[in-house]
N, C-alpha and C. Protein backbone atom coordinates (compact mmCIF):
# COMPACT_ATOMS: atom_id res chain seq x y z
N UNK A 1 -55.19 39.08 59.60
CA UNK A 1 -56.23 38.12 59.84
C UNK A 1 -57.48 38.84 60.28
N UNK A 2 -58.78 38.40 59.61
CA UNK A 2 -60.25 39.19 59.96
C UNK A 2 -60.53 38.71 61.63
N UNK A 3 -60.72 37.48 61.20
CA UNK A 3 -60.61 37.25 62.51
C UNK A 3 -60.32 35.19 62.85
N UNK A 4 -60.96 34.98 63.97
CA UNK A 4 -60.22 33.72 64.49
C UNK A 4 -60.60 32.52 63.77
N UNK A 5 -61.48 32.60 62.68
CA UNK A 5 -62.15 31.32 61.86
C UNK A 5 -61.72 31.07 61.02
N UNK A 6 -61.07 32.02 60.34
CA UNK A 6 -60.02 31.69 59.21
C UNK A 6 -58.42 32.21 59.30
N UNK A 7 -57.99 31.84 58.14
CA UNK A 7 -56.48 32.26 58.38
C UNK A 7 -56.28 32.79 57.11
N UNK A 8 -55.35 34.10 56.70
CA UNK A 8 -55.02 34.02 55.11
C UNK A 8 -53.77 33.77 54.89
N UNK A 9 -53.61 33.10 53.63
CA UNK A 9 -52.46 32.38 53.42
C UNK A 9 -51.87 33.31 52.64
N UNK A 10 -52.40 34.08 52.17
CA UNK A 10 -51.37 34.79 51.28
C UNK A 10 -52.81 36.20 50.62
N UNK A 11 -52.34 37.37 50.17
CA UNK A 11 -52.92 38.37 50.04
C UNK A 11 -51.96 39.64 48.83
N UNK A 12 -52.98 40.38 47.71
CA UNK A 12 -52.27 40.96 46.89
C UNK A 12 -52.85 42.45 47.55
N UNK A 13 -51.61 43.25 46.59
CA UNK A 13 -51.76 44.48 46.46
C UNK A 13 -53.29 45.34 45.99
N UNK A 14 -54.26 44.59 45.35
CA UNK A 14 -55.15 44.92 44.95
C UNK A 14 -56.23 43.77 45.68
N UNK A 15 -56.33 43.85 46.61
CA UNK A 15 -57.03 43.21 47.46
C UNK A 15 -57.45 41.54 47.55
N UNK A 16 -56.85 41.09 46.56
CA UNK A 16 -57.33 39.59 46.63
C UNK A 16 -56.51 39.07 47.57
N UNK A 17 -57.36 37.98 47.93
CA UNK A 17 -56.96 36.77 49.24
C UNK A 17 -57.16 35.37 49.29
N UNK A 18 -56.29 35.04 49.84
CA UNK A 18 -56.73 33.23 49.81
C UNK A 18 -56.97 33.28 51.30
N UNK A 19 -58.36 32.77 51.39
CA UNK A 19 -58.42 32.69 52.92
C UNK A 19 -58.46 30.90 53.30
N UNK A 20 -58.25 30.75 54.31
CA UNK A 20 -58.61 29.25 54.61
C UNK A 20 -59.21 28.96 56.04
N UNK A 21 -60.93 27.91 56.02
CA UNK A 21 -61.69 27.98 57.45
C UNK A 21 -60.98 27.29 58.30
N UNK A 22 -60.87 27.14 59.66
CA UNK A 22 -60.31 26.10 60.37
C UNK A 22 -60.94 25.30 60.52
N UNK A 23 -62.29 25.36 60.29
CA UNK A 23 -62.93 23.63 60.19
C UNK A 23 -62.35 23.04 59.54
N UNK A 24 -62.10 23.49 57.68
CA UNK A 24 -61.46 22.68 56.90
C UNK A 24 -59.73 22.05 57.33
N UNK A 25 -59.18 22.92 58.10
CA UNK A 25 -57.93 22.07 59.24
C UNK A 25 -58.36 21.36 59.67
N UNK A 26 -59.65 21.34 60.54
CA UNK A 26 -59.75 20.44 61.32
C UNK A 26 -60.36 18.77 60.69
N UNK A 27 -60.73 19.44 59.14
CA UNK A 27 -61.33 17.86 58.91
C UNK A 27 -60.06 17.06 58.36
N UNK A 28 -59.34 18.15 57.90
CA UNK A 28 -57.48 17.18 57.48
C UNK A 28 -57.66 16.81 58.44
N UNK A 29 -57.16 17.24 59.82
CA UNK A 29 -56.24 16.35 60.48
C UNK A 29 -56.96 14.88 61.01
N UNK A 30 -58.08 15.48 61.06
CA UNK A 30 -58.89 14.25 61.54
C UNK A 30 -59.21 12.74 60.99
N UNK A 31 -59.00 13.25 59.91
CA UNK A 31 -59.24 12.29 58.59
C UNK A 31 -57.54 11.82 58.81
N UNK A 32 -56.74 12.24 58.88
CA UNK A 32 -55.01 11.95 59.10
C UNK A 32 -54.88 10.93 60.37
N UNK A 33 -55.67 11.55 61.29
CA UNK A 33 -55.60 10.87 62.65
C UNK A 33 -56.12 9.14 62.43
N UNK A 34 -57.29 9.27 61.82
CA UNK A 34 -58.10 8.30 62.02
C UNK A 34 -57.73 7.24 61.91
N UNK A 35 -56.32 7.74 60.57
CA UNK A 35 -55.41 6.82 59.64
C UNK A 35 -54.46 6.27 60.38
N UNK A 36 -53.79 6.65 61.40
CA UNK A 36 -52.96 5.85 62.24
C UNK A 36 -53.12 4.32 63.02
N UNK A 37 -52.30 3.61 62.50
CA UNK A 37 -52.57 2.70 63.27
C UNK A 37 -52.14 2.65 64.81
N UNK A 38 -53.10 1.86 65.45
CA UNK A 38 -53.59 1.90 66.76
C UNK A 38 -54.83 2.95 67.33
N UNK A 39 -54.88 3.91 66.42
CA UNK A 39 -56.45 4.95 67.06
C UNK A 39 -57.74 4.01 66.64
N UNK A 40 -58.18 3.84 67.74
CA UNK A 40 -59.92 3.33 67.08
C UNK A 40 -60.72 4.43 67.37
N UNK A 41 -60.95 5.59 67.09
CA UNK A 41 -61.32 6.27 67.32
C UNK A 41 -61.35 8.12 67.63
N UNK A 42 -61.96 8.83 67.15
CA UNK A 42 -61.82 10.31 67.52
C UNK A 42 -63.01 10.43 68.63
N UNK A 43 -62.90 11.72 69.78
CA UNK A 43 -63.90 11.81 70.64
C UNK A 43 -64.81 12.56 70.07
N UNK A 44 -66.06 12.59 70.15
CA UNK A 44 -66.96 13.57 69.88
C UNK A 44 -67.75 14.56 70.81
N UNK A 45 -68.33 15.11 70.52
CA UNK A 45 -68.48 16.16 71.28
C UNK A 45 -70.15 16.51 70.70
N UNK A 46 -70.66 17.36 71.21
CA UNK A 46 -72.87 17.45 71.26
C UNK A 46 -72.73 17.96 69.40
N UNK A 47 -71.79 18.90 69.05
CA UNK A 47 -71.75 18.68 67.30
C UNK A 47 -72.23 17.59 66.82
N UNK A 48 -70.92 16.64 66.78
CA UNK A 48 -71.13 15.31 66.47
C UNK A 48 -72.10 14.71 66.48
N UNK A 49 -72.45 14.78 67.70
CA UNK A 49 -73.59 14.06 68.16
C UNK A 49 -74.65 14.23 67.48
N UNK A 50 -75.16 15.94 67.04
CA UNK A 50 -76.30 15.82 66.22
C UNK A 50 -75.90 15.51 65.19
N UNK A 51 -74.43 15.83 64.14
CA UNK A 51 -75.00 15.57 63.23
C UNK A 51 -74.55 14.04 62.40
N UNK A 52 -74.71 13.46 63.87
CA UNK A 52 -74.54 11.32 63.40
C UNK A 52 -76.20 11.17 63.39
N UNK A 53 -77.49 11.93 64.62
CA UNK A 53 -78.29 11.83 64.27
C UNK A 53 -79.16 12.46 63.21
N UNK A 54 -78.35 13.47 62.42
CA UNK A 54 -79.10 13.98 61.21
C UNK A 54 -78.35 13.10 59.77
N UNK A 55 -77.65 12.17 60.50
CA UNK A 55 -77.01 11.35 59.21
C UNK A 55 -76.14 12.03 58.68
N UNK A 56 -75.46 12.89 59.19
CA UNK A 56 -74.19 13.47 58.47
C UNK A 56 -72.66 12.92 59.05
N UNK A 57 -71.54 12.92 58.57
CA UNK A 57 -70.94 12.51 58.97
C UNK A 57 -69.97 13.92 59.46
N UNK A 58 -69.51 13.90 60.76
CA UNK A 58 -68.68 15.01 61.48
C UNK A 58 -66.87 14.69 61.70
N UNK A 59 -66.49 14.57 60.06
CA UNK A 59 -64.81 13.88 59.69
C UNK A 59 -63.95 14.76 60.35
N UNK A 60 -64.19 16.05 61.22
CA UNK A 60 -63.38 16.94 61.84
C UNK A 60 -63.57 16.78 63.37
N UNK A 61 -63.89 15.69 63.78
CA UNK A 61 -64.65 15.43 65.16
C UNK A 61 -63.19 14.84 65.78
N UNK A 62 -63.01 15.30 66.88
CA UNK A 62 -62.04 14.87 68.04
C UNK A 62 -60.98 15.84 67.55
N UNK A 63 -60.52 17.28 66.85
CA UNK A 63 -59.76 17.78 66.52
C UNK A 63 -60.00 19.55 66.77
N UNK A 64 -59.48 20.16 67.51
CA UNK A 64 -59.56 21.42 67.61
C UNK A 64 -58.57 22.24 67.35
N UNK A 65 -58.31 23.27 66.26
CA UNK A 65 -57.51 23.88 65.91
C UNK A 65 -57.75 25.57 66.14
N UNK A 66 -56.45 26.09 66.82
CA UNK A 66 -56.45 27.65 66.97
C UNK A 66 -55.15 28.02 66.55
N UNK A 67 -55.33 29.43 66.81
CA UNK A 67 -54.90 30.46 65.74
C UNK A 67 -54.47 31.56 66.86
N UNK A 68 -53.29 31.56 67.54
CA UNK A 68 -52.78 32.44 68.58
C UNK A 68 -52.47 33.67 68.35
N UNK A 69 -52.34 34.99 68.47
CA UNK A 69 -51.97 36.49 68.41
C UNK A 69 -51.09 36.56 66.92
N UNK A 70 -49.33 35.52 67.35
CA UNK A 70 -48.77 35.55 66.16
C UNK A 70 -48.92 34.95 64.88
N UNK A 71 -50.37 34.21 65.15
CA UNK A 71 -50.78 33.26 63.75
C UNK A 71 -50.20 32.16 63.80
N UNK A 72 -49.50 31.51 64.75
CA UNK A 72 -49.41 30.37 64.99
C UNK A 72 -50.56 29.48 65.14
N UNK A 73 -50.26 28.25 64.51
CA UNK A 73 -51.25 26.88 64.76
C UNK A 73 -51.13 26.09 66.07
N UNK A 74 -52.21 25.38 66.46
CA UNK A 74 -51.84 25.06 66.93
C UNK A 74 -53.28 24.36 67.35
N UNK A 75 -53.01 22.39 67.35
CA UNK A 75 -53.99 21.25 67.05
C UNK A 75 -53.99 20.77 68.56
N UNK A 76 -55.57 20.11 68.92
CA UNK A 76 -55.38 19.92 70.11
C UNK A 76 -56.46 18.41 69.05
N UNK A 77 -55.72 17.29 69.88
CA UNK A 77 -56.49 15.73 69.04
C UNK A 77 -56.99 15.03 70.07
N UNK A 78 -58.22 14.39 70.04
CA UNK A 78 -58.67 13.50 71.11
C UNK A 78 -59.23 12.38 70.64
N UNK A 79 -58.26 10.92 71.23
CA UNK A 79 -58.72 10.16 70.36
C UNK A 79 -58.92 9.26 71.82
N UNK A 80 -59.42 8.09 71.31
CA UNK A 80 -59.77 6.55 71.59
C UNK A 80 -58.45 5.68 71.17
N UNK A 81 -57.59 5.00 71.64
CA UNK A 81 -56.34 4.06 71.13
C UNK A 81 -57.05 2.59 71.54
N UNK A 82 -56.49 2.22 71.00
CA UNK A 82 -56.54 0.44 70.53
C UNK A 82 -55.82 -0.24 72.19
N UNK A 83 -56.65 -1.03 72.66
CA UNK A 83 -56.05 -1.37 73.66
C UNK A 83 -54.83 -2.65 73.34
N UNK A 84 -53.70 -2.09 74.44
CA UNK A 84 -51.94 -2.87 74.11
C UNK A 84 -51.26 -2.21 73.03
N UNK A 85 -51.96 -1.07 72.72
CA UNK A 85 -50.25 0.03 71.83
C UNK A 85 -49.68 0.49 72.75
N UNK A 86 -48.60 0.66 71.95
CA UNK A 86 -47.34 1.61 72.73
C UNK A 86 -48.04 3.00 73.08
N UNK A 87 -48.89 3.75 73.59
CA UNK A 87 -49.30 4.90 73.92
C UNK A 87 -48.14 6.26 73.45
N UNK A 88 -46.89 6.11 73.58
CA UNK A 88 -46.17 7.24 73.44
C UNK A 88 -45.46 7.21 71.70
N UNK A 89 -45.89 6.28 71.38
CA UNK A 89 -45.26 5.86 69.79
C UNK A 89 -46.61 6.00 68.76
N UNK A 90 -47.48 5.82 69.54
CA UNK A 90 -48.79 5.87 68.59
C UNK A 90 -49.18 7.60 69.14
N UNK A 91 -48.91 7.94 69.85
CA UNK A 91 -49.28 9.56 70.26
C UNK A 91 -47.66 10.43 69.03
N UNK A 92 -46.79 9.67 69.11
CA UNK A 92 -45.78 10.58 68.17
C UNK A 92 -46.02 10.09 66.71
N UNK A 93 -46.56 8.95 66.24
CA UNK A 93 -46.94 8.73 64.86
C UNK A 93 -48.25 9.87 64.66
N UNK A 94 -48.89 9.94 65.51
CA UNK A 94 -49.93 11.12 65.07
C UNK A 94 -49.66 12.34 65.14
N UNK A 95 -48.44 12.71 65.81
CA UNK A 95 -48.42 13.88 65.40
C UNK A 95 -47.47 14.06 64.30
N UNK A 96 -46.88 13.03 64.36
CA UNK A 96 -45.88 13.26 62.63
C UNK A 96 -46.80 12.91 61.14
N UNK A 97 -47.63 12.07 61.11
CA UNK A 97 -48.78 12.00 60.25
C UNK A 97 -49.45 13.64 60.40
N UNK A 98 -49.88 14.27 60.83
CA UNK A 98 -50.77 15.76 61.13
C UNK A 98 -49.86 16.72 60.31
N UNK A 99 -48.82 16.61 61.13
CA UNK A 99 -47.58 17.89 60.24
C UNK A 99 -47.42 17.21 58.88
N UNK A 100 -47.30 16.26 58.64
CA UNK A 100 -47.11 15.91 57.05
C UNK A 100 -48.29 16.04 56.32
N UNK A 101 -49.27 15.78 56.62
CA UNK A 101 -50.47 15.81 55.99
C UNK A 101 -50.82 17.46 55.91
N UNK A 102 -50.69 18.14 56.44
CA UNK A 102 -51.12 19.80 56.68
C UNK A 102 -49.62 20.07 56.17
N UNK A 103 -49.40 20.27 56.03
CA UNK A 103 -47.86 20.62 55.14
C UNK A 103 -48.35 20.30 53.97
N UNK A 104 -48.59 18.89 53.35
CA UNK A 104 -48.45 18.37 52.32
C UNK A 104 -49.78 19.05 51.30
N UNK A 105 -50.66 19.22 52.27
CA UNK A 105 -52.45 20.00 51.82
C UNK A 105 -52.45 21.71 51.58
N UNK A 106 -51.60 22.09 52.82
CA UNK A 106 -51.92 23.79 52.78
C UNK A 106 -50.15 24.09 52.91
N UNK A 107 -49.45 23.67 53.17
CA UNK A 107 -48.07 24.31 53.02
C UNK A 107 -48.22 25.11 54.27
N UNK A 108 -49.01 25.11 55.58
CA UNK A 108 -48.88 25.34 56.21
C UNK A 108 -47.94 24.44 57.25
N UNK A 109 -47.42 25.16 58.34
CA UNK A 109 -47.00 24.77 59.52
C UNK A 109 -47.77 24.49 61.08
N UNK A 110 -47.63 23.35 61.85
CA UNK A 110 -47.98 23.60 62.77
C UNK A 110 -47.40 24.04 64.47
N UNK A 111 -47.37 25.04 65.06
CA UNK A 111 -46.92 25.40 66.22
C UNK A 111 -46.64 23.94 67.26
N UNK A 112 -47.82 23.17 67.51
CA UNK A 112 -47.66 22.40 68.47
C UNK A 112 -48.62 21.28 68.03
N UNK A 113 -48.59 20.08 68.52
CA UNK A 113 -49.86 19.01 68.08
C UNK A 113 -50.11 18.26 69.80
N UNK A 114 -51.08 18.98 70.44
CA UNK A 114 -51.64 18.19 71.92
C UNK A 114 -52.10 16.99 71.65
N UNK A 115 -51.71 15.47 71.70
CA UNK A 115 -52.55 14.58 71.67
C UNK A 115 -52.63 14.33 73.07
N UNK A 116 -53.90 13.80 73.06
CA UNK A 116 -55.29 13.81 74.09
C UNK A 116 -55.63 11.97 74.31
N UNK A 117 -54.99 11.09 75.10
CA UNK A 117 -55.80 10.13 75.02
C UNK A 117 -56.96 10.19 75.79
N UNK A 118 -58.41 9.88 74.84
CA UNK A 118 -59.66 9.95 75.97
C UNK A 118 -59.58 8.74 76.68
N UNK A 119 -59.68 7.69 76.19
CA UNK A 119 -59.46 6.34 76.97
C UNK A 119 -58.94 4.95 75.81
N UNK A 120 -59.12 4.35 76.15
CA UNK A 120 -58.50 2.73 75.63
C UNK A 120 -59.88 1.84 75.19
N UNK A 121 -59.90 1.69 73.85
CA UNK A 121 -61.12 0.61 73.61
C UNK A 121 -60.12 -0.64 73.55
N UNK A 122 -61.38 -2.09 74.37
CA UNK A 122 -60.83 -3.14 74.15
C UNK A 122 -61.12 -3.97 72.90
N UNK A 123 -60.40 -5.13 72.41
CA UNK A 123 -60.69 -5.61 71.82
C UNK A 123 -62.15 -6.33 71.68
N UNK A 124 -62.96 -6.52 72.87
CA UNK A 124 -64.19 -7.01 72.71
C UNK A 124 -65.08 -5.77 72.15
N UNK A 125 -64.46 -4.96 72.63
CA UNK A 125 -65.51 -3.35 72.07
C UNK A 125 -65.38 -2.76 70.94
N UNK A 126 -64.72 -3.39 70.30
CA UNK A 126 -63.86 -2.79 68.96
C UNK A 126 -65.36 -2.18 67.86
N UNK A 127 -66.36 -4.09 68.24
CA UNK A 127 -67.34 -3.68 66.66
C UNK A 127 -68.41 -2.82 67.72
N UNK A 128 -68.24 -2.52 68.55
CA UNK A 128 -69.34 -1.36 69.13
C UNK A 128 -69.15 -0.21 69.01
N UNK A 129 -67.50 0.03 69.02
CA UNK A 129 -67.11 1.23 69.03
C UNK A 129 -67.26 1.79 67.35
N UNK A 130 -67.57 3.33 67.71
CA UNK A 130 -67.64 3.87 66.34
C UNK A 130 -68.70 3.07 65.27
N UNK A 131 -69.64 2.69 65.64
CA UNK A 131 -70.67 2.06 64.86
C UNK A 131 -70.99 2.79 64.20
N UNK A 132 -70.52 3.38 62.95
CA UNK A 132 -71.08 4.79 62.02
C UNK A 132 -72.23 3.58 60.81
N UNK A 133 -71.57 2.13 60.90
CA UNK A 133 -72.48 1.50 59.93
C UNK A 133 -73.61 1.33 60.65
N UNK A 134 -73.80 1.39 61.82
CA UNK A 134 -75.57 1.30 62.25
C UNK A 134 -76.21 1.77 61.59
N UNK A 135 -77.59 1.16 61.76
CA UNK A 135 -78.67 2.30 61.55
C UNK A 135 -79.21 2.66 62.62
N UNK A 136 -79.91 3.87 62.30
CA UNK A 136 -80.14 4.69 63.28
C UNK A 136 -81.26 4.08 64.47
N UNK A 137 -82.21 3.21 63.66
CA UNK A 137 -83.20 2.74 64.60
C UNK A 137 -83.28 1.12 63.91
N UNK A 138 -82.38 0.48 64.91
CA UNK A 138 -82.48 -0.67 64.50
C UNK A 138 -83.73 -1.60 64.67
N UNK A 139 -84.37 -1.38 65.37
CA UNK A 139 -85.95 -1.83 65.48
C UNK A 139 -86.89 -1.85 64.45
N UNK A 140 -86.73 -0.69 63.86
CA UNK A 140 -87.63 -0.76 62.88
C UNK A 140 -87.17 -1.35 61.53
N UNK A 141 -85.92 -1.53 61.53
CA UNK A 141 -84.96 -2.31 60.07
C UNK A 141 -85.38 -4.04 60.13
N UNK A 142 -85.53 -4.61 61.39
CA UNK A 142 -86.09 -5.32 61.76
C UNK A 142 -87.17 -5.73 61.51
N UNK A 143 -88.08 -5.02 61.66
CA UNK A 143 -89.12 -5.28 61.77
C UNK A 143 -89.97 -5.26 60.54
N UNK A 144 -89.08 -4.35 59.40
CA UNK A 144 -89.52 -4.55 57.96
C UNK A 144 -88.86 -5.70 57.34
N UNK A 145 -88.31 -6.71 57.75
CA UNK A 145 -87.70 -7.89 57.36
C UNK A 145 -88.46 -8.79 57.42
């Protein structure tokens, strides 16, 4: 391994390599996560943050993946859950969704899967939460109407 940003999956005698970034892990799993029922949500972090205000979308957000001495994986997930799930059934559906999905994508394995609850959205907060359909400055959408 060059070093901690990528991983190689496999390598020839005459120098070719398949390398793979861990961002691109991190946008599987995230995109995997999102899919579970009961998560409303991944956490974000000042990334994110800019780039919801440069209009990009950040599909690897609430997911951190490393790469330990022996090349082990290993996912750390931070989400938002649906308030009244089972917390320990919706934390083991995500990590069995992650290993299947990263198995099923890179034929890789994962060492460990940390899920992270950040907190509990309620049902009144549901259409606030994760507002990715906003626009950015609703005032002025307004105001051209």
């Amino acid at each position: 391994m060059a070093d901690n940003s990528t991983i190689v999956l496999s390598g020839s005698d005459d120098g070719d390599q398949i390398k793979i970034d861990l961002t691109v892990l991190e946008v599987i799993l995230g995109i995997s996560a999102k899919k579970v029922d009961g998560v409303a949500g991944m956490r974000g972090g000042l990334k994110s943050g800019l780039n919801r205000v440069l209009g990009r979308e950040d599909r690897g957000k609430g997911v951190s993946v490393t790469v330990d001495e022996n090349g082990d994986l290993t996912a750390d997930v931070y989400v938002y859950l649906k308030y009244g799930v089972n917390v320990p059934s919706v934390a083991a559906k995500i990590q069995e969704a992650l290993k299947q999905q990263l198995a099923q994508m890179t034929d890789m394995n994962l060492k460990s899967i940390n899920v992270h609850v950040v907190g509990l959205v309620f049902p009144e907060d549901e259409h606030n939460f994760e507002d990715d359909d906003q626009p950015l400055f609703p005032d002025q959408e307004e105001e051209a109407k």
